[in-house]
C-alpha atoms as a PDB file:
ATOM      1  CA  UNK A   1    -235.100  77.844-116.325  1.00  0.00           C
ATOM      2  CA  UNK A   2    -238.489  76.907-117.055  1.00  0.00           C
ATOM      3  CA  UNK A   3    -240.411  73.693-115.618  1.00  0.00           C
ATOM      4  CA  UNK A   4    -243.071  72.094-117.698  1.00  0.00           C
ATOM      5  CA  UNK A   5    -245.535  68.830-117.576  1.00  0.00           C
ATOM      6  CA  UNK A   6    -244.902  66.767-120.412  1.00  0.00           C
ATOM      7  CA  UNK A   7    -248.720  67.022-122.067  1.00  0.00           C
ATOM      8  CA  UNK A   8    -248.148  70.889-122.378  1.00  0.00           C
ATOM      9  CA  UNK A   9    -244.637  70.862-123.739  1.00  0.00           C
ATOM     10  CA  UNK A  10    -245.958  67.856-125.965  1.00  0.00           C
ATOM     11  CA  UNK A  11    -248.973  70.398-127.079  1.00  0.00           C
ATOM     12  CA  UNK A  12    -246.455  73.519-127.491  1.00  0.00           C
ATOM     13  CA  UNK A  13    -243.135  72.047-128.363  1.00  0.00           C
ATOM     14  CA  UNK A  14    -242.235  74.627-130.560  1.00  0.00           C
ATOM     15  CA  UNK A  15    -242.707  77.324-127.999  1.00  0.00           C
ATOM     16  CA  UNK A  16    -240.450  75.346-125.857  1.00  0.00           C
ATOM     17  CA  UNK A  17    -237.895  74.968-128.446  1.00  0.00           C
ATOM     18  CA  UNK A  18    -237.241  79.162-128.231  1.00  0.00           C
ATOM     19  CA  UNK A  19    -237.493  79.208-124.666  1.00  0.00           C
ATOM     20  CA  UNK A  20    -234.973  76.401-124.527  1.00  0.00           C
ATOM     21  CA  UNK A  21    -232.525  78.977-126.560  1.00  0.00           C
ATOM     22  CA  UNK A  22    -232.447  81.362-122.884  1.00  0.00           C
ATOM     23  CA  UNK A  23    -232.343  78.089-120.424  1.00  0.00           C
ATOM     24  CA  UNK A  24    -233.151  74.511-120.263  1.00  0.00           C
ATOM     25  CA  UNK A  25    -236.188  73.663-120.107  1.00  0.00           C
ATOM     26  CA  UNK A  26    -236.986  70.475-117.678  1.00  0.00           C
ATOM     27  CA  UNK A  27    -239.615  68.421-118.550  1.00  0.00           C
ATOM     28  CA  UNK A  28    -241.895  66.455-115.739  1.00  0.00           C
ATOM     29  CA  UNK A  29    -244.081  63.239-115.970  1.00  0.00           C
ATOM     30  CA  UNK A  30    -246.538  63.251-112.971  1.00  0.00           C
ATOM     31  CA  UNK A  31    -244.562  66.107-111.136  1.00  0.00           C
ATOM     32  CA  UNK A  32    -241.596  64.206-111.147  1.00  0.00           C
ATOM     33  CA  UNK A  33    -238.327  65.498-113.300  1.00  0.00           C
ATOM     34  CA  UNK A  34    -237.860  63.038-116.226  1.00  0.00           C
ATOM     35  CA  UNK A  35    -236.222  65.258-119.508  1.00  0.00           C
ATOM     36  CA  UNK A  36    -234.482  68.491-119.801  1.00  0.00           C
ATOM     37  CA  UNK A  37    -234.641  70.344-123.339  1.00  0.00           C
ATOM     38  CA  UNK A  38    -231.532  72.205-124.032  1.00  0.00           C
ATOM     39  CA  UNK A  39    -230.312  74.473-126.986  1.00  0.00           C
ATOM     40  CA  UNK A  40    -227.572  72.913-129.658  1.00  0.00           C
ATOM     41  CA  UNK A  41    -227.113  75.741-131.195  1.00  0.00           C
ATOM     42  CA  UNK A  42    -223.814  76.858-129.123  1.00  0.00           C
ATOM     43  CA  UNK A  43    -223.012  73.643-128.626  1.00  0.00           C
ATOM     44  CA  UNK A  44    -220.736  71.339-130.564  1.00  0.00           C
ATOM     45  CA  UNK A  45    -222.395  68.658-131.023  1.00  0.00           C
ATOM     46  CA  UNK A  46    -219.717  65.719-130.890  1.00  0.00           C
ATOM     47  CA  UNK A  47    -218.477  67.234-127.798  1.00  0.00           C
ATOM     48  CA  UNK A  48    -222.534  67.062-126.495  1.00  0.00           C
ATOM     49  CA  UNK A  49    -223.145  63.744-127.477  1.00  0.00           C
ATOM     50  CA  UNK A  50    -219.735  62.249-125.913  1.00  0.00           C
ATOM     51  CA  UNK A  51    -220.768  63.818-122.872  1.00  0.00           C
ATOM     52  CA  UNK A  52    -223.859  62.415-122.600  1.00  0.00           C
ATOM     53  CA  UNK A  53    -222.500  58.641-123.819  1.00  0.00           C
ATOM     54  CA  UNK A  54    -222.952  56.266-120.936  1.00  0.00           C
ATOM     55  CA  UNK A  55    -220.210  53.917-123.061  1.00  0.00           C
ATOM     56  CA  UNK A  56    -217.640  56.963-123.879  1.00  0.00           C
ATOM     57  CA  UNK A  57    -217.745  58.019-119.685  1.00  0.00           C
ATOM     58  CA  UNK A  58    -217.612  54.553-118.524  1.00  0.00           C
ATOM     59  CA  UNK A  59    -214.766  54.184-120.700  1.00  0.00           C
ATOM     60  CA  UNK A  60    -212.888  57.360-119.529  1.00  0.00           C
ATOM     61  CA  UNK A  61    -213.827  56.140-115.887  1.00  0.00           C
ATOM     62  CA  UNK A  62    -211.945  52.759-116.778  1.00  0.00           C
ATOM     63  CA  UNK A  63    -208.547  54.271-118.207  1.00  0.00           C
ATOM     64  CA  UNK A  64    -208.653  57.057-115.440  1.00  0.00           C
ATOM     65  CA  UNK A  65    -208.716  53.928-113.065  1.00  0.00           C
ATOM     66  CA  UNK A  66    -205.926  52.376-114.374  1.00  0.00           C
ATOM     67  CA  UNK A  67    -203.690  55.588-115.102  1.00  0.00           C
ATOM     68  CA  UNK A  68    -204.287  55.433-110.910  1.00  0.00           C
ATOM     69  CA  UNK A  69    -203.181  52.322-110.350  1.00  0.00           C
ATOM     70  CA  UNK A  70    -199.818  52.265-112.402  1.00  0.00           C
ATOM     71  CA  UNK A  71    -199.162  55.245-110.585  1.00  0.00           C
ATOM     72  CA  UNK A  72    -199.953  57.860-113.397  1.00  0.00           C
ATOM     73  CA  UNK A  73    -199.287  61.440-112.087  1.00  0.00           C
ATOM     74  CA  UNK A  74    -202.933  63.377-113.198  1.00  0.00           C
ATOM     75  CA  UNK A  75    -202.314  66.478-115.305  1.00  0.00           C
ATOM     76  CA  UNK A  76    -203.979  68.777-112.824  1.00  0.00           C
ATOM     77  CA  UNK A  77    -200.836  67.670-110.326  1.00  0.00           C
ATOM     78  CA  UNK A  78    -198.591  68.104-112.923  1.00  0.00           C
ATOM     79  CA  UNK A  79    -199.234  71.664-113.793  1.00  0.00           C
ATOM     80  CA  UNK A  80    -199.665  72.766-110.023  1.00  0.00           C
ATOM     81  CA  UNK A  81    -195.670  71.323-109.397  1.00  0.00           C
ATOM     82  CA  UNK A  82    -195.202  73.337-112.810  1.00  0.00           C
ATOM     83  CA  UNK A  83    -196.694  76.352-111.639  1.00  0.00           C
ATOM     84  CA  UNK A  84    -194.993  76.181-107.950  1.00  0.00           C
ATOM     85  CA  UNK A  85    -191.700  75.791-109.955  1.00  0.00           C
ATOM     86  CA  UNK A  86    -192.143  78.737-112.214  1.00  0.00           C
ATOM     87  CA  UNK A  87    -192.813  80.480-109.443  1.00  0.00           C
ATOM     88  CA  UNK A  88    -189.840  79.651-107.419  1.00  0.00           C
ATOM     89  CA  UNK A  89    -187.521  80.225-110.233  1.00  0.00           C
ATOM     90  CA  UNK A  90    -189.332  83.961-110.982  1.00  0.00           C
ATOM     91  CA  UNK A  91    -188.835  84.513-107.303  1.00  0.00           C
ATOM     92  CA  UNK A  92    -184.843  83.883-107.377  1.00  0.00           C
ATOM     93  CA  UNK A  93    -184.793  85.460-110.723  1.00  0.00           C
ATOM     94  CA  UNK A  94    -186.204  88.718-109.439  1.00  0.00           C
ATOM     95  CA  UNK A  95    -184.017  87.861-106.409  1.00  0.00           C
ATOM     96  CA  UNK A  96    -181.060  88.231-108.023  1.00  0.00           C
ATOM     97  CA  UNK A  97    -181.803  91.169-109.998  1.00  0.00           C
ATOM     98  CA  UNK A  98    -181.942  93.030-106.666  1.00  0.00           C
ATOM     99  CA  UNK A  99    -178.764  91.678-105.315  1.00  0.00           C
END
C-alpha cells in the first residue's frame, strides 16, 4: 500500500492508477488521510458501488433492525443449528452402523 500527498498524485495520476492495480493507494491532504484509490478491474462494479452507498447501508441497517425486533432468527444462527444437527444425525448414523 502506497501513501501519497494529494499535489503529487494530482501531478502523476496515471502512475498511481498502475500502482493502484497491486494495492490501494491512500491519498493525504496536509498529512492527514482523506481518499484511497483502488483498482475496479476485479471488482464488480454494482457490488462496489452498493457497498460504498451511504443510502443502500443505511437501508440494510434499517431492515436488519427490524428483522431483530420481530424476532427474525439471522441466517448465520440458522445454519450453525443446521450444521450442529447434521452433525448429530451423522454421529447416530455412523453410530448405528457400528452397532
Amino acid at each position: 500500500m502506497k501513501v501519497a500527498p494529494l499535489f503529487e498524485v494530482k501531478n502523476r495520476l496515471s502512475q498511481y492508477v498502475t500502482d493502484a492495480r497491486r494495492a490501494p493507494v491512500i491519498i493525504t491532504r496536509k498529512g492527514r488521510p482523506c481518499a484511497a484509490l483502488v483498482s475496479l478491474e476485479d471488482t464488480d462494479l454494482e457490488v462496489f458501488l452498493l457497498g460504498h452507498h451511504p443510502g443502500f447501508l443505511a437501508l440494510l441497517d434499517r431492515s436488519a433492525a427490524r428483522a431483530r425486533a420481530a424476532g427474525v432468527t439471522p441466517l448465520a444462527d440458522v445454519e450453525r443449528l443446521v450444521a450442529r444437527e447434521s452433525g448429530a444425525r451423522a454421529g447416530r448414523a455412523r453410530r448405528r452402523r457400528r452397532a
